[in-house]
Protein backbone atom coordinates (compact mmCIF):
# COMPACT_ATOMS: atom_id res chain seq x y z
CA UNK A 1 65.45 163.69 140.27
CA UNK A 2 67.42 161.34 138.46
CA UNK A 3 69.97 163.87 136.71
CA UNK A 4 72.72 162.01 135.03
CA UNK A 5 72.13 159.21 136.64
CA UNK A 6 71.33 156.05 134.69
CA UNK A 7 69.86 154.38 137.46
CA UNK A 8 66.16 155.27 139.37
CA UNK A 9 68.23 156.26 142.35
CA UNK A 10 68.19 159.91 142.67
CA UNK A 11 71.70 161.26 141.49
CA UNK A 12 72.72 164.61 143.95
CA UNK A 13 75.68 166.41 144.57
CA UNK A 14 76.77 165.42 147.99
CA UNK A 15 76.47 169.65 149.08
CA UNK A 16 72.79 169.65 147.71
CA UNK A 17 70.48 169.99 150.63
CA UNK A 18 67.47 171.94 149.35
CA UNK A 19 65.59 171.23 146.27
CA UNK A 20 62.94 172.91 144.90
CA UNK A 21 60.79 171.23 142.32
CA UNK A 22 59.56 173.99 139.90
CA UNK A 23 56.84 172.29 137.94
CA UNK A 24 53.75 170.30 139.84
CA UNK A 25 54.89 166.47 138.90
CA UNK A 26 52.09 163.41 139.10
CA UNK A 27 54.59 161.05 138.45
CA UNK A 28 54.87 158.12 141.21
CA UNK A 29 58.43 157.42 140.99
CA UNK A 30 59.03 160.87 141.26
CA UNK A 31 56.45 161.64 144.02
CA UNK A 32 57.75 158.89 146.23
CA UNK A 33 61.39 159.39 146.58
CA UNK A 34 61.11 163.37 147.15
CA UNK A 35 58.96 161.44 150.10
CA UNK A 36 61.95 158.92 150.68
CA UNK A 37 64.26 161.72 150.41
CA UNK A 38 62.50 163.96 152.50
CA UNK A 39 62.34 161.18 154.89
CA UNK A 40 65.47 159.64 155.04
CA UNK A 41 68.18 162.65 154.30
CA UNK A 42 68.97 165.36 155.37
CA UNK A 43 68.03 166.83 151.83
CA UNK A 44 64.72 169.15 151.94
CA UNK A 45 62.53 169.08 148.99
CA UNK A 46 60.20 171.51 147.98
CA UNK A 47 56.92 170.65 145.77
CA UNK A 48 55.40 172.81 143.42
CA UNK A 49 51.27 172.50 143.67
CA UNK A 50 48.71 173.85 141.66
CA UNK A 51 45.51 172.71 142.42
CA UNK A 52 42.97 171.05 144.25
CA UNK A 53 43.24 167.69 143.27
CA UNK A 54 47.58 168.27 143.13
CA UNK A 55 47.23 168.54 147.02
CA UNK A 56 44.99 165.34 147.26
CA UNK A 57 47.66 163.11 145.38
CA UNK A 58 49.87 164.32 147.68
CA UNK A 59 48.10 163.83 151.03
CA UNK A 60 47.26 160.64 150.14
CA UNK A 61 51.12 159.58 149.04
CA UNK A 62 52.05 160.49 152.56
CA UNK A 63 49.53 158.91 154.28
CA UNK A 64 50.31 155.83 152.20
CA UNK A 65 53.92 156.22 152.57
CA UNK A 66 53.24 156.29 156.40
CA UNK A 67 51.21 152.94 156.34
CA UNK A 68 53.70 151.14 154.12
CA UNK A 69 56.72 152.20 156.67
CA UNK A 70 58.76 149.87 153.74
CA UNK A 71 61.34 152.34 153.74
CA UNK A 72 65.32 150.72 152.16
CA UNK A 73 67.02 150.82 155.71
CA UNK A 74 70.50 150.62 155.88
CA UNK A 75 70.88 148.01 159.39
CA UNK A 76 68.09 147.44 161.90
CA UNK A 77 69.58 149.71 164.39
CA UNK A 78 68.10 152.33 161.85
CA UNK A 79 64.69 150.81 161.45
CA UNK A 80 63.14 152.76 164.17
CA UNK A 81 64.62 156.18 164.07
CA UNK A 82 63.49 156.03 160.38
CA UNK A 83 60.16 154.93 160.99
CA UNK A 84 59.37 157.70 163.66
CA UNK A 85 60.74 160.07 161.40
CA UNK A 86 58.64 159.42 158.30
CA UNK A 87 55.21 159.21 160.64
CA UNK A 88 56.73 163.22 161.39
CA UNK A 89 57.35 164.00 158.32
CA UNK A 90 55.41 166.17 155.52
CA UNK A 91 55.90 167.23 152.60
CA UNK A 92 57.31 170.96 151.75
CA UNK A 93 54.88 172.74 149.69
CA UNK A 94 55.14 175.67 147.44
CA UNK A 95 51.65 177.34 145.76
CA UNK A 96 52.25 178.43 141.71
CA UNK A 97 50.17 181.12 141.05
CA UNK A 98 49.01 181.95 137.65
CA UNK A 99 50.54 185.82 137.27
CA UNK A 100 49.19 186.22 133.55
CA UNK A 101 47.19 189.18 132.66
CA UNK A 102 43.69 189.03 132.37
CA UNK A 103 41.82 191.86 131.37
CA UNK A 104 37.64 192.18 130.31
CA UNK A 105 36.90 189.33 132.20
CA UNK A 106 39.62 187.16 130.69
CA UNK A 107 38.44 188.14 127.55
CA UNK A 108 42.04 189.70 127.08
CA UNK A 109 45.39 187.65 128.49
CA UNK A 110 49.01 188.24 128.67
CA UNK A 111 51.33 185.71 129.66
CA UNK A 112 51.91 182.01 129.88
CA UNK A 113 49.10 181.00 131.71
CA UNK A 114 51.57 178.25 133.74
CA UNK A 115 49.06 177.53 136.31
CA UNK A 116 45.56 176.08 136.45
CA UNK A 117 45.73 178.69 140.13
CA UNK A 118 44.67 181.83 138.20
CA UNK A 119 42.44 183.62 140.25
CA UNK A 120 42.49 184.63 144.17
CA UNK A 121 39.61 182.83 144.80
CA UNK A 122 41.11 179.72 143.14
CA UNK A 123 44.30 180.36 145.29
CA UNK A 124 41.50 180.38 148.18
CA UNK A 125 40.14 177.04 147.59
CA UNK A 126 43.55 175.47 147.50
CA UNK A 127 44.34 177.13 150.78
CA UNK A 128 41.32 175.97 152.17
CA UNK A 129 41.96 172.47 151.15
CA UNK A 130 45.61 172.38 152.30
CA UNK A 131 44.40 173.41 156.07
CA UNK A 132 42.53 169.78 155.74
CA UNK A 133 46.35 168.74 155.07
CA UNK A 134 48.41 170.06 157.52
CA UNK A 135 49.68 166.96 159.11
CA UNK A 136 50.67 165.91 155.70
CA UNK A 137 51.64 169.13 154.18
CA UNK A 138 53.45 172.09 154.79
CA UNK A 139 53.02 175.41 152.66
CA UNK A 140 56.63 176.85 152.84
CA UNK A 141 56.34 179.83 149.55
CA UNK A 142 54.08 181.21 147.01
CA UNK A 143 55.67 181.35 143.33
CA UNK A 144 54.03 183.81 140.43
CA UNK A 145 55.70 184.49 137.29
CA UNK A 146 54.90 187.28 134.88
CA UNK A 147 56.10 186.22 131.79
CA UNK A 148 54.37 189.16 130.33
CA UNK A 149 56.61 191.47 132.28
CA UNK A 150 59.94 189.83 132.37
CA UNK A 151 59.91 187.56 129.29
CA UNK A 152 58.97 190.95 127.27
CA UNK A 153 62.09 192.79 126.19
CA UNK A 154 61.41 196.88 125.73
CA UNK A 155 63.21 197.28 123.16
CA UNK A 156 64.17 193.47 121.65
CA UNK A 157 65.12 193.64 117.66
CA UNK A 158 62.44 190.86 117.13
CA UNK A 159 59.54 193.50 117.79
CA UNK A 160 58.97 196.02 115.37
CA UNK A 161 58.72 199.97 116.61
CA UNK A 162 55.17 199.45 116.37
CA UNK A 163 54.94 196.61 119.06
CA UNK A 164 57.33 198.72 121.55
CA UNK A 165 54.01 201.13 122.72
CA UNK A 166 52.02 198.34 122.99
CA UNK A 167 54.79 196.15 124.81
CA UNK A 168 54.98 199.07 127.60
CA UNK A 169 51.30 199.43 128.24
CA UNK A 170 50.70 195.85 128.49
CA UNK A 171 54.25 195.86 130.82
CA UNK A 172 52.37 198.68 132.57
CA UNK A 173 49.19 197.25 133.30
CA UNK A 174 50.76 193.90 133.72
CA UNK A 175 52.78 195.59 136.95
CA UNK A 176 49.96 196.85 138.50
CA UNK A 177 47.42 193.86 138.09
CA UNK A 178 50.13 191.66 139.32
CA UNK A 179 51.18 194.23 142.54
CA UNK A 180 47.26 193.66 143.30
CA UNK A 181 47.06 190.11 142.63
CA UNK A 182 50.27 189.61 145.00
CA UNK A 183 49.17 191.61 147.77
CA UNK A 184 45.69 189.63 147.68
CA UNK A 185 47.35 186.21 147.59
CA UNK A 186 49.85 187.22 150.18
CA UNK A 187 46.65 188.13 152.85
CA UNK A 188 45.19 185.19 152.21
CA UNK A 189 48.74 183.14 153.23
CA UNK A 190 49.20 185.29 156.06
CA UNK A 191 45.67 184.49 157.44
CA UNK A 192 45.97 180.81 156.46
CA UNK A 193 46.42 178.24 159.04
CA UNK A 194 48.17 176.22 156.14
């Protein structure tokens, strides 16, 4: 948040009015002005999650941020069209789901393994826990990345004719696992209440 900034005000280009947040952060600081920002501009930010316990820091941050109301007002005139706003507001959501490829049981992988969300069922349980959160949270996209597909080059001079056959079957199976996993995480979002 703090881009070139060398203070631990946030430093945005004045045309900047959606921002998503790519990796899950734990960081206070951080944590609390997406909430002030979210809360007191017209700026939307977006939180990558990842777990379980991810969406329990977060519920709890708003729900603390709601009791504090100690939010840097500008004049008093402000004071309560700020307040009502922040006991409205939640925070933007987005799920990362795990896209490597697992194979045998998980006995064989493929990819970067960037989230702790790696199966559907664990995408299920994280669902299930952000329905608890719904007056706090707000699930606005899923993210997957298959580094195994696009971070694999067919025919890149750093892999040696050998690896090209097996680069395209893992590419191949990699396509289909993922067009499964996708379709199964996007049912479960669609029948989600979150």
């Amino acid at each position: 948040f703090e881009g070139k900034s060398t203070s631990r005000e946030p430093c945005l280009d004045p045309h900047v009015h959606d921002i998503l947040v790519a990796y899950p952060t734990v960081n206070d600081h951080d944590l609390e002005t997406a909430w002030a920002m979210t809360t007191q501009s017209d700026v939307r930010i977006v939180l990558m999650i990842d777990s379980v316990q991810h969406v329990d820091l977060l519920d709890r941050l708003v729900r603390r941020q709601r009791q504090r109301r100690a939010y840097p007002l500008s004049n008093a005139a402000d004071a309560e069209e700020q307040v009502a706003k922040a006991d409205d507001s939640v925070l933007s959501v987005c799920l990362d789901v795990d896209m490597s490829l697992q194979l045998a049981g998980g006995a064989i992988h493929a990819g970067v393994q960037r989230s702790p969300c790696r199966s559907v069922d664990d995408v299920r349980i994280v669902l299930q826990r952000l329905e608890q959160s719904t007056d706090t949270l707000r699930l606005v996209g899923v993210m997957g990345y298959e580094a195994q597909v696009a971070g694999l080059g067919d025919s890149s001079p750093f892999s040696s004719i050998l690896m090209r056959p097996i680069i395209a079957l893992v590419k191949r199976w990699s396509r289909a696992y993922v067009a499964d996993k996708r379709r199964q995480v996007r049912e479960l979002v669609k029948r989600s209440p979150a």
